[in-house]
C-alpha atoms as a PDB file:
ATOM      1  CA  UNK A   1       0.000   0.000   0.000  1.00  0.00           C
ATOM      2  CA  UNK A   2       1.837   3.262  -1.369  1.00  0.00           C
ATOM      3  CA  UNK A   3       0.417   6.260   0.609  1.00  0.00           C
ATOM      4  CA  UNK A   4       3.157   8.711  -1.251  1.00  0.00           C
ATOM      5  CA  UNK A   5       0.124  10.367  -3.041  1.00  0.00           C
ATOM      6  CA  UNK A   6      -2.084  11.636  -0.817  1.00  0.00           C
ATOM      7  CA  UNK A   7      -3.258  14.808  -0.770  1.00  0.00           C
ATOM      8  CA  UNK A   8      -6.533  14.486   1.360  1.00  0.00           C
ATOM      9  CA  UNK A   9      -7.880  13.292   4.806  1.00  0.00           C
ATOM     10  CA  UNK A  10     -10.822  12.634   5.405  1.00  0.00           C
ATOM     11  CA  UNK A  11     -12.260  10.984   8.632  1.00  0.00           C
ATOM     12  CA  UNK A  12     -15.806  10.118  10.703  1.00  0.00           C
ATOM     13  CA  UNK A  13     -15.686  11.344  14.445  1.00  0.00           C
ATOM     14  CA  UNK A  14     -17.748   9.070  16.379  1.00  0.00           C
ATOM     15  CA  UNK A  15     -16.434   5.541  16.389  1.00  0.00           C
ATOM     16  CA  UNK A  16     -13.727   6.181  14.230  1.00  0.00           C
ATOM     17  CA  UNK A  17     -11.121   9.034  15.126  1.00  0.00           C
ATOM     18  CA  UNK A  18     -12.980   9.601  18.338  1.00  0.00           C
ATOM     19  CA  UNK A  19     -12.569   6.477  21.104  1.00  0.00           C
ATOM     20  CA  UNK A  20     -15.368   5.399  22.865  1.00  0.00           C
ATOM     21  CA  UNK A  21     -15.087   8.080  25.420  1.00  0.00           C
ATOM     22  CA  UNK A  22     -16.173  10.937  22.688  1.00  0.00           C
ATOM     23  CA  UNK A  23     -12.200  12.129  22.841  1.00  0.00           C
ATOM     24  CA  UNK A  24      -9.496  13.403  20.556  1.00  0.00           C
ATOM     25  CA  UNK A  25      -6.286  11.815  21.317  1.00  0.00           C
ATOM     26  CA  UNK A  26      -3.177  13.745  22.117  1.00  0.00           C
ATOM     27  CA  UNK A  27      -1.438  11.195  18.937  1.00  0.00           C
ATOM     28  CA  UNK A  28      -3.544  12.258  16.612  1.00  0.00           C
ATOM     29  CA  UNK A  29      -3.198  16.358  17.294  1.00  0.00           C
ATOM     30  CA  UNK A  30       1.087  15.367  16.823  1.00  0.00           C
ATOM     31  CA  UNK A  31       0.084  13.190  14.018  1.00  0.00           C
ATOM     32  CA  UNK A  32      -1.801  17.128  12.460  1.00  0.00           C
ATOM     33  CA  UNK A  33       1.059  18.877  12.970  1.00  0.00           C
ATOM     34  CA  UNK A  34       3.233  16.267  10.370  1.00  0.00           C
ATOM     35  CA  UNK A  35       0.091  16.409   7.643  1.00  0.00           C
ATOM     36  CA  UNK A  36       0.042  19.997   7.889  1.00  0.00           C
ATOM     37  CA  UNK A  37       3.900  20.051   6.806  1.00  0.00           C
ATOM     38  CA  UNK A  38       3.516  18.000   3.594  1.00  0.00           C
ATOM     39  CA  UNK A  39       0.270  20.117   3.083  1.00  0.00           C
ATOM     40  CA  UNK A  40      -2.566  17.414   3.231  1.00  0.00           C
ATOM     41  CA  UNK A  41      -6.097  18.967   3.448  1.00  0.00           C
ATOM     42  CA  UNK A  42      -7.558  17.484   6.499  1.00  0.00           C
ATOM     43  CA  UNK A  43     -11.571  17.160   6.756  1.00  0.00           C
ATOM     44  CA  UNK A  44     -13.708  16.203   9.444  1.00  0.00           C
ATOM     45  CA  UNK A  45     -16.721  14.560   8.390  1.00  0.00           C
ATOM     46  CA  UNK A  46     -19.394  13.894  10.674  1.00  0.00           C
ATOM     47  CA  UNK A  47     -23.211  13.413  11.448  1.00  0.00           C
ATOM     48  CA  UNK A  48     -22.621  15.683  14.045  1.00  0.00           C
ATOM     49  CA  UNK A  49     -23.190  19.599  14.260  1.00  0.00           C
ATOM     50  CA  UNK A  50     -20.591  22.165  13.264  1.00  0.00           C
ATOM     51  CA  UNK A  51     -20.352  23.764  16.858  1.00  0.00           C
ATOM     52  CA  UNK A  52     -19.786  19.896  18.260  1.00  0.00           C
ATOM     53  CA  UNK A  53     -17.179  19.213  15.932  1.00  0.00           C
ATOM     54  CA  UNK A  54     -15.436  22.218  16.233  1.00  0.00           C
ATOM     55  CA  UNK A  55     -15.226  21.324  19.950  1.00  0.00           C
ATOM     56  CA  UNK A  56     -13.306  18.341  19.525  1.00  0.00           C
ATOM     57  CA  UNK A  57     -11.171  19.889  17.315  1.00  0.00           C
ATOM     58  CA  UNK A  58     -10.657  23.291  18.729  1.00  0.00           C
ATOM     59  CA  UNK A  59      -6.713  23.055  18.266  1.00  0.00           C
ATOM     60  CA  UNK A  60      -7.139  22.644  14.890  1.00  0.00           C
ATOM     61  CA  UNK A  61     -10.508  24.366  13.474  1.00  0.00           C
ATOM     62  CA  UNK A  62      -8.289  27.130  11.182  1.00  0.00           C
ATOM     63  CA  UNK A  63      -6.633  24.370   9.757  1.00  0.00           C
ATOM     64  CA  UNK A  64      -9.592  21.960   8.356  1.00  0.00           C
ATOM     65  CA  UNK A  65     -12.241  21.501   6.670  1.00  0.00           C
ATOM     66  CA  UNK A  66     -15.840  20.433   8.490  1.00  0.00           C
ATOM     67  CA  UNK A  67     -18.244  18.308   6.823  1.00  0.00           C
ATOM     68  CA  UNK A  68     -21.278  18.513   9.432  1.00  0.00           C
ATOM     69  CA  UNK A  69     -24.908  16.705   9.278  1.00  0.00           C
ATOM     70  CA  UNK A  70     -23.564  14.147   7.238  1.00  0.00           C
ATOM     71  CA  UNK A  71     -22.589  16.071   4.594  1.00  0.00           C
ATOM     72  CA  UNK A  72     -25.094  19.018   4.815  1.00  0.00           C
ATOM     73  CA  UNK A  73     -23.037  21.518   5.978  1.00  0.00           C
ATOM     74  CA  UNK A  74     -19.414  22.144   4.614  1.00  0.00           C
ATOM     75  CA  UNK A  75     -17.186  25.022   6.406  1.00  0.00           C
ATOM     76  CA  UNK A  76     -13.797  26.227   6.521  1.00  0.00           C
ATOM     77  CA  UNK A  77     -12.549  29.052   9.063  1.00  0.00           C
ATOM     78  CA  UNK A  78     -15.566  29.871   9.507  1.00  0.00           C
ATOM     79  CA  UNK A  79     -16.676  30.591   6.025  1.00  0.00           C
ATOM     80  CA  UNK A  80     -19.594  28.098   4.321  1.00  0.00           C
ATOM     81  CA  UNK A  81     -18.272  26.189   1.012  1.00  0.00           C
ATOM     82  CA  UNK A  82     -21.572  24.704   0.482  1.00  0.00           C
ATOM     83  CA  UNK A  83     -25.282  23.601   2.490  1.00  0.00           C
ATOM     84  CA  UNK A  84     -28.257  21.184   0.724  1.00  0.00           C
ATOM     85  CA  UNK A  85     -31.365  22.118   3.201  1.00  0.00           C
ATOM     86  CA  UNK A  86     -34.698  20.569   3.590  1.00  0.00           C
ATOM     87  CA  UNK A  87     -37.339  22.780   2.337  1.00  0.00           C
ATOM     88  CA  UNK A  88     -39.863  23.954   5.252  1.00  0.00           C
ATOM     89  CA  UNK A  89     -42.410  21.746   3.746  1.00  0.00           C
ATOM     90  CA  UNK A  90     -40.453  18.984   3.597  1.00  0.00           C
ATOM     91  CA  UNK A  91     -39.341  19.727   7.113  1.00  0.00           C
ATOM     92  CA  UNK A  92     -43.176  19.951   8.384  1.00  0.00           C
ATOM     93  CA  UNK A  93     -43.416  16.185   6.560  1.00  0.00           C
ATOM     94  CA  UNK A  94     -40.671  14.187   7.900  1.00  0.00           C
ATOM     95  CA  UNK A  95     -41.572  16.519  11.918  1.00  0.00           C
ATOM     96  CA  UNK A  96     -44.914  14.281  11.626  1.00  0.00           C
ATOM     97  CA  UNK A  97     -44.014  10.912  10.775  1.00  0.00           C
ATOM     98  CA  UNK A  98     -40.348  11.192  12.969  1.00  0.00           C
ATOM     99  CA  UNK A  99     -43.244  12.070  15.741  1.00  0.00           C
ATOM    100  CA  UNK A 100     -45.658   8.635  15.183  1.00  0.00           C
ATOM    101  CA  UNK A 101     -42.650   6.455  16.054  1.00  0.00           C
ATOM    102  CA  UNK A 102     -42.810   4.959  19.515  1.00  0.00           C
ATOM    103  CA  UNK A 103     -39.910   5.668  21.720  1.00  0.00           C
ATOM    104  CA  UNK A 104     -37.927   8.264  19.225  1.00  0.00           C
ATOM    105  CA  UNK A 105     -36.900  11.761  19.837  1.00  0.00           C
ATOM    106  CA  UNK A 106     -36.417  14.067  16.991  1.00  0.00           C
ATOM    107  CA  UNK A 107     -33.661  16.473  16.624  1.00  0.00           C
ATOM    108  CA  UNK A 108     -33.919  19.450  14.287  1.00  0.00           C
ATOM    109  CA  UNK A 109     -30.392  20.203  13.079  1.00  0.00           C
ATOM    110  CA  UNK A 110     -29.800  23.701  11.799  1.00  0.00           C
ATOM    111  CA  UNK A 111     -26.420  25.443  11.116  1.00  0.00           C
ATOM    112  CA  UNK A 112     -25.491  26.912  14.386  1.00  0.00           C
ATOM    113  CA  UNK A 113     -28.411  25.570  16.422  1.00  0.00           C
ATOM    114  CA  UNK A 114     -30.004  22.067  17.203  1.00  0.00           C
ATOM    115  CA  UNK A 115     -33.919  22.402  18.224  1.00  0.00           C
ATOM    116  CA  UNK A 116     -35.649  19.503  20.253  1.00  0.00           C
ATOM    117  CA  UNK A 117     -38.733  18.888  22.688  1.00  0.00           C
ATOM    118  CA  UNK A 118     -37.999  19.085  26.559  1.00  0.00           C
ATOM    119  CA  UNK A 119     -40.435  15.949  27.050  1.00  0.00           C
ATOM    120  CA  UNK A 120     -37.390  13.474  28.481  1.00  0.00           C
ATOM    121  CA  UNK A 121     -34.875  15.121  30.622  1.00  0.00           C
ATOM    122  CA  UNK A 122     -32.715  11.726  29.858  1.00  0.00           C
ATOM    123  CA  UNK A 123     -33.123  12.368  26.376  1.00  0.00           C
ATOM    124  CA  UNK A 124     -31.337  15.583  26.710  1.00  0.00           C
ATOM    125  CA  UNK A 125     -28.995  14.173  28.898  1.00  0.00           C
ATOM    126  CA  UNK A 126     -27.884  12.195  25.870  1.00  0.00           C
ATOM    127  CA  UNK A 127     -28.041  14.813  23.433  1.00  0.00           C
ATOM    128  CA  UNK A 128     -25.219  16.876  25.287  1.00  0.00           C
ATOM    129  CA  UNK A 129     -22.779  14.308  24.158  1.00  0.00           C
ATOM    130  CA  UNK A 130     -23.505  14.991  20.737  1.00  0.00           C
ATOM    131  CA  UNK A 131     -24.680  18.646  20.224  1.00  0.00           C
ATOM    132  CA  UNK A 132     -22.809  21.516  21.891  1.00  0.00           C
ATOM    133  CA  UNK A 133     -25.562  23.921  21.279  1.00  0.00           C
ATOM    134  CA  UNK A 134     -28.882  23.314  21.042  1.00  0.00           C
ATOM    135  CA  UNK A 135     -32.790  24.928  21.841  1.00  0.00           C
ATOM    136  CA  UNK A 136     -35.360  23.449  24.291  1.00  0.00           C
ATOM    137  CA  UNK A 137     -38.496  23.547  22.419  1.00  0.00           C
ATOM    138  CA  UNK A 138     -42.541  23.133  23.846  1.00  0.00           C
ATOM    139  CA  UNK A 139     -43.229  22.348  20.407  1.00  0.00           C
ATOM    140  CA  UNK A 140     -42.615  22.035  16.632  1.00  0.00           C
ATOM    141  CA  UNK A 141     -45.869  23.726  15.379  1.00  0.00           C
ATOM    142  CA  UNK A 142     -44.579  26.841  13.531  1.00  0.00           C
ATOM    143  CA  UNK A 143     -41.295  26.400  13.626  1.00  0.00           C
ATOM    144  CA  UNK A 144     -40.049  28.040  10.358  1.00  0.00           C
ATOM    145  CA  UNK A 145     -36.141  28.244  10.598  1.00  0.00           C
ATOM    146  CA  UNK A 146     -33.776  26.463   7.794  1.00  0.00           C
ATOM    147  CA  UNK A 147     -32.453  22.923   8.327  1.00  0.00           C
ATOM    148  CA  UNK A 148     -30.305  20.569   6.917  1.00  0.00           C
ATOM    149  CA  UNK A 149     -31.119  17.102   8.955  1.00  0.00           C
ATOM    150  CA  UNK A 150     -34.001  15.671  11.247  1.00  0.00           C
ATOM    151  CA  UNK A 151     -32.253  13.048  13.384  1.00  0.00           C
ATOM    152  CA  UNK A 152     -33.985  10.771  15.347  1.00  0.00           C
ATOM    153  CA  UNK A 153     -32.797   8.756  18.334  1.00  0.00           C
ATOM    154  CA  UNK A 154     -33.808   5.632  19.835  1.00  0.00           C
ATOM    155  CA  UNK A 155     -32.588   4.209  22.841  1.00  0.00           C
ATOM    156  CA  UNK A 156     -32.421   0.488  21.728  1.00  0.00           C
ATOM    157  CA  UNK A 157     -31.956   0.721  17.956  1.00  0.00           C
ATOM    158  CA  UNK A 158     -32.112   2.532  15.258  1.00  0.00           C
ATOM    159  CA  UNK A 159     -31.894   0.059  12.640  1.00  0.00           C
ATOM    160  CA  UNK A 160     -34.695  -1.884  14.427  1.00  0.00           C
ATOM    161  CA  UNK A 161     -37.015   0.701  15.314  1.00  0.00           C
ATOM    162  CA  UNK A 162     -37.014   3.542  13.518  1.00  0.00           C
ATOM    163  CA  UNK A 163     -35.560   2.505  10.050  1.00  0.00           C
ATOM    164  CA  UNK A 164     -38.284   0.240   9.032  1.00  0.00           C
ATOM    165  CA  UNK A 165     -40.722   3.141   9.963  1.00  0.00           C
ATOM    166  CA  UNK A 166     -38.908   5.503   7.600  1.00  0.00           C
ATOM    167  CA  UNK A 167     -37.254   3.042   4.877  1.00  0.00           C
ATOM    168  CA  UNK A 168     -40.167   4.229   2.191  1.00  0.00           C
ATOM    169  CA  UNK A 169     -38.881   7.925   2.176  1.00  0.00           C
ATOM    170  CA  UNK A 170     -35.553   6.730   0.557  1.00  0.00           C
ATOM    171  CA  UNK A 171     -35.368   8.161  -2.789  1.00  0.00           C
ATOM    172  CA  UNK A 172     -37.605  11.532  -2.061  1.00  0.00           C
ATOM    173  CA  UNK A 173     -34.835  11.904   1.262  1.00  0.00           C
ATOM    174  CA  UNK A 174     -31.351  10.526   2.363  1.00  0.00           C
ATOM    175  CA  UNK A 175     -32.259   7.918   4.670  1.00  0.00           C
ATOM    176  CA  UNK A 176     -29.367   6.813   7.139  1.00  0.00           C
ATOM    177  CA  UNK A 177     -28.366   4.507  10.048  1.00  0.00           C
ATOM    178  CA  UNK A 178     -25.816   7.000  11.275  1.00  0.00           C
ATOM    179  CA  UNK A 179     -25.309   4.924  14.688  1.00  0.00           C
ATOM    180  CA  UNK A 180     -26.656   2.378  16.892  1.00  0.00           C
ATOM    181  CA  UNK A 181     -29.049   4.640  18.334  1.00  0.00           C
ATOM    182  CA  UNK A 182     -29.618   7.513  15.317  1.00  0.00           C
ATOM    183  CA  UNK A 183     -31.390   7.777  12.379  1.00  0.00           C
ATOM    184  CA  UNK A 184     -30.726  10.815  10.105  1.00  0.00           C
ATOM    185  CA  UNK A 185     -33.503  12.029   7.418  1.00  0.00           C
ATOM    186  CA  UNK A 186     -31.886  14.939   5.300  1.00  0.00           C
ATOM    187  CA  UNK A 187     -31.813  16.428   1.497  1.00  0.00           C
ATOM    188  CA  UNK A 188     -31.669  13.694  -0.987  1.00  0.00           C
ATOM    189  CA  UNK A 189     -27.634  15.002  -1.754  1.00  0.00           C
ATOM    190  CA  UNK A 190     -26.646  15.383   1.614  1.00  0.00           C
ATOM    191  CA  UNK A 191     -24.500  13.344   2.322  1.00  0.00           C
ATOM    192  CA  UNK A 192     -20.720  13.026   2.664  1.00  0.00           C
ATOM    193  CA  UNK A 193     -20.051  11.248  -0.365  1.00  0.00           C
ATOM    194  CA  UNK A 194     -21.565  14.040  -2.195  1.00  0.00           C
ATOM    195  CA  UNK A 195     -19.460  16.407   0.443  1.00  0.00           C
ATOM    196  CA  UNK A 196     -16.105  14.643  -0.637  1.00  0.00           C
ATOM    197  CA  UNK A 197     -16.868  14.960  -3.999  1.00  0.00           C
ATOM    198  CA  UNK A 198     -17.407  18.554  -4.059  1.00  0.00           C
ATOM    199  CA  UNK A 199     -13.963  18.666  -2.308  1.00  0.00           C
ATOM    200  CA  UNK A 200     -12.332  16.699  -4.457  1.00  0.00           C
ATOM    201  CA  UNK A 201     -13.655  19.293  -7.177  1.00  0.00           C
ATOM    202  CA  UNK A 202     -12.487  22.252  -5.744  1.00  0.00           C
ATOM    203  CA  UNK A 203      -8.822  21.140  -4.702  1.00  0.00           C
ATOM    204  CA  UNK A 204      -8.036  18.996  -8.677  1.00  0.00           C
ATOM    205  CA  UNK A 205      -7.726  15.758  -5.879  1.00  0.00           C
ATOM    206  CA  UNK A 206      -8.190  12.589  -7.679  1.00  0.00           C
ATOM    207  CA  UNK A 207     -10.140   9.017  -5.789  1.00  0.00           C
ATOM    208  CA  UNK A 208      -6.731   7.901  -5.420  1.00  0.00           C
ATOM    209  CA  UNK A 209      -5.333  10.762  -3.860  1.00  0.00           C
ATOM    210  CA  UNK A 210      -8.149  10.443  -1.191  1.00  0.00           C
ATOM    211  CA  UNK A 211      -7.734   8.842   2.236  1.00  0.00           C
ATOM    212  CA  UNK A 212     -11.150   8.246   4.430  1.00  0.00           C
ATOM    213  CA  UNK A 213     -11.629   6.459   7.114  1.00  0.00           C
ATOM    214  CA  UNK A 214     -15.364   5.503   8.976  1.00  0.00           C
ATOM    215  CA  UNK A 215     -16.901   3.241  10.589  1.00  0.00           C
ATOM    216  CA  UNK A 216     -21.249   3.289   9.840  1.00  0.00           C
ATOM    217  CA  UNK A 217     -23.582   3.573   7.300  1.00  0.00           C
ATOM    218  CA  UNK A 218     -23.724   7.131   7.089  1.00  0.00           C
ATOM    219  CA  UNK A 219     -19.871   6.536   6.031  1.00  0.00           C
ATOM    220  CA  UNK A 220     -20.595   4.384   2.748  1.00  0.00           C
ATOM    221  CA  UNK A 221     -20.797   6.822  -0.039  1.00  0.00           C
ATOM    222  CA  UNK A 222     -17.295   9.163   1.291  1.00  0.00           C
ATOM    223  CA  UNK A 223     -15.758   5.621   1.525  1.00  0.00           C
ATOM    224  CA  UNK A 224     -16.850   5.142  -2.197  1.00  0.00           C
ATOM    225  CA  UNK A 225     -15.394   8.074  -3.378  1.00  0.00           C
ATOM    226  CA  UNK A 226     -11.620   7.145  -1.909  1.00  0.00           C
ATOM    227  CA  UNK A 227      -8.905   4.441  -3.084  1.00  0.00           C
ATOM    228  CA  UNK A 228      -7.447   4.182  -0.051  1.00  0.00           C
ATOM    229  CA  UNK A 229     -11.014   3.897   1.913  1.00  0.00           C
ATOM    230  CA  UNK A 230     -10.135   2.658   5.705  1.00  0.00           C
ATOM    231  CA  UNK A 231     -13.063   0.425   7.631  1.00  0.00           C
ATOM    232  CA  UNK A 232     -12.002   0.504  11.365  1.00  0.00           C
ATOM    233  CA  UNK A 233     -12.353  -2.601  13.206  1.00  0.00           C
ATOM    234  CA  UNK A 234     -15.776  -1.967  15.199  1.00  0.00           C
ATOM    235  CA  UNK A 235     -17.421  -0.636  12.042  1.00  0.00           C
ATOM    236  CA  UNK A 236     -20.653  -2.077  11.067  1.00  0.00           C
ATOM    237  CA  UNK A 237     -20.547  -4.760   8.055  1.00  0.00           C
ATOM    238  CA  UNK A 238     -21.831  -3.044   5.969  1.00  0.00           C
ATOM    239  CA  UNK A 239     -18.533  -0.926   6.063  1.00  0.00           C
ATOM    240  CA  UNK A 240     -16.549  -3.824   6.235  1.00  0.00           C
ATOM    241  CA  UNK A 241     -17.742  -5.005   2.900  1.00  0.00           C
ATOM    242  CA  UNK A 242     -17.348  -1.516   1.004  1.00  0.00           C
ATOM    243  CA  UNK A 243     -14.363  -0.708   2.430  1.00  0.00           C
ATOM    244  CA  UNK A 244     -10.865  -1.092   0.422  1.00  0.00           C
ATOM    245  CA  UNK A 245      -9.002  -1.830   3.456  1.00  0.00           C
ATOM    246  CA  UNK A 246      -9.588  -2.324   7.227  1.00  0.00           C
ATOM    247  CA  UNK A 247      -7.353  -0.768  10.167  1.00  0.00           C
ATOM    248  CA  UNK A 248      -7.810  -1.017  14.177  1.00  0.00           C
ATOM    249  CA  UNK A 249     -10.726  -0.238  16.136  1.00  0.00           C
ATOM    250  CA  UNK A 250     -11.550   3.394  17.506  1.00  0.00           C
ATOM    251  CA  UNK A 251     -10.134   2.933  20.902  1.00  0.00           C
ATOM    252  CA  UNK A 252      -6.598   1.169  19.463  1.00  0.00           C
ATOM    253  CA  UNK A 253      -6.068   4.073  17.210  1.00  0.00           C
ATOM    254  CA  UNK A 254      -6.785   2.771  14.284  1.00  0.00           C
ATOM    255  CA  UNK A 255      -6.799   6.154  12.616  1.00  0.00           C
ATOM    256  CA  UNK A 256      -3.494   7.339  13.726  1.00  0.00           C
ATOM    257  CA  UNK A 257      -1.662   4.238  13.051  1.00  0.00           C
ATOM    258  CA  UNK A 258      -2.685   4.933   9.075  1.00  0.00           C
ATOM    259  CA  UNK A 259      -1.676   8.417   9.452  1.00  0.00           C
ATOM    260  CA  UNK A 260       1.600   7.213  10.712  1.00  0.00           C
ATOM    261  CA  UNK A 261       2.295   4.999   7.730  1.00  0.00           C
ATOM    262  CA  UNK A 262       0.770   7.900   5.436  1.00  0.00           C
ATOM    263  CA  UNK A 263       3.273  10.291   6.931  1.00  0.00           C
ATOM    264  CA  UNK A 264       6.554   7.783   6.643  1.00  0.00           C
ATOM    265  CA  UNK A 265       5.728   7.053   3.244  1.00  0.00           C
ATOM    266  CA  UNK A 266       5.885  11.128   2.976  1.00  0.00           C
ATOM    267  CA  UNK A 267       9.250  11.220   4.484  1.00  0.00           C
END
């Protein structure tokens, strides 16, 4: 595996460059400072919201590019490359069928904000791992503000519970398993294979110039768009199978022991 040509990162956060404690790891922020050298663009990509990624990354945020909502939301330093949001009709649609599921919560995901109900206090609880900022609403009626994802969370499964209530909107929406617990319901080219693309676009990088690494199903189409496309170790199968090539789990560093070899073959 020659890594000599890469000219673009590009990496999930939960359960792939962040371990299972939701943290950054002091390798990988060493590991930066070498990619920044031989001028690799580096580009978090993430179901998560901007403001929650940027808090992970802090250290770094003038340095990369975030790909937030799975591929909704593209920024760097602070300046928007590109958004695909759900029309406020379409938002209004997916509000009342999100709502008929038993046991989900709905998030509504908007660029700086997240809104959701304050019915379950452990709900929210949960959320805070997730979504630095976010808006305690009494209710959805009238809400009128632009966004780019409706995620819904269940605390058992999302592939078992909410997915099958949802699966007929694929085609009109992007419909994805982002995580064991979270479904995501967004623009039908929202996601971060799209994102990567448009990247690839706007910096002349080629597929096989183009390292990713993820580990769900929100992760398939980025992973599609890369040669060297990286599955880590607890990633679900369906990654496994898609993937090029497979590294170490989230909590053995499987990212930074690519980035290693990525930076030696540099050197």
């Amino acid at each position: 595996m020659d890594l000599s040509n890469i000219k673009m990162v590009v990496t999930d956060m939960d359960g792939t460059l962040l371990n299972s404690y939701h943290q950054v790891s002091t390798k990988f922020f060493n590991l930066f400072k070498e990619l920044k050298k031989h001028n690799i663009l580096f580009v978090a990509a993430s179901g998560r919201q901007y403001n929650s990624i940027i808090d992970k990354l802090t250290p770094i945020k003038n340095d990369i590019i975030v790909v937030a909502e799975n591929g909704a939301y593209a920024v760097q330093q602070e300046k928007e490359l590109f958004s695909t949001p759900l029309t406020q009709e379409k938002v209004h649609q997916l509000v009342q069928i999100a709502q008929k599921i038993e046991g989900a919560h709905v998030v509504l995901c908007a660029k700086s904000n997240a809104y959701v109900l304050g019915d379950s206090d452990n709900f929210i609880e949960k959320m805070k791992q997730y979504y630095t900022e976010f808006i305690v609403l009494d209710s959805f009626e009238n809400f009128n503000e632009e966004i780019l994802k409706i995620a819904i969370y269940h605390s058992i499964s999302s592939e078992h519970y909410i997915y099958p209530e949802v699966q007929q909107l694929e085609g009109d929406f992007k419909v994805k398993i982002s995580g064991q617990n979270w479904l995501d319901l967004s623009h039908e080219n929202a996601n971060k294979g799209y994102a990567v693309e448009e990247l690839q676009k706007q910096h002349n990088i080629q597929a096989n110039e183009t390292l990713v690494f993820g580990d769900y199903n929100n992760d398939l189409e980025m992973l599609a768009n890369a040669t060297y496309s990286f599955a880590m170790a607890n990633a679900h199968p369906n990654v496994l199978e898609i993937a090029n090539y497979k590294t170490h789990s989230n909590d053995d560093f499987g990212v930074e022991r690519i980035l290693e070899q990525l930076i030696a073959s540099k050197n």
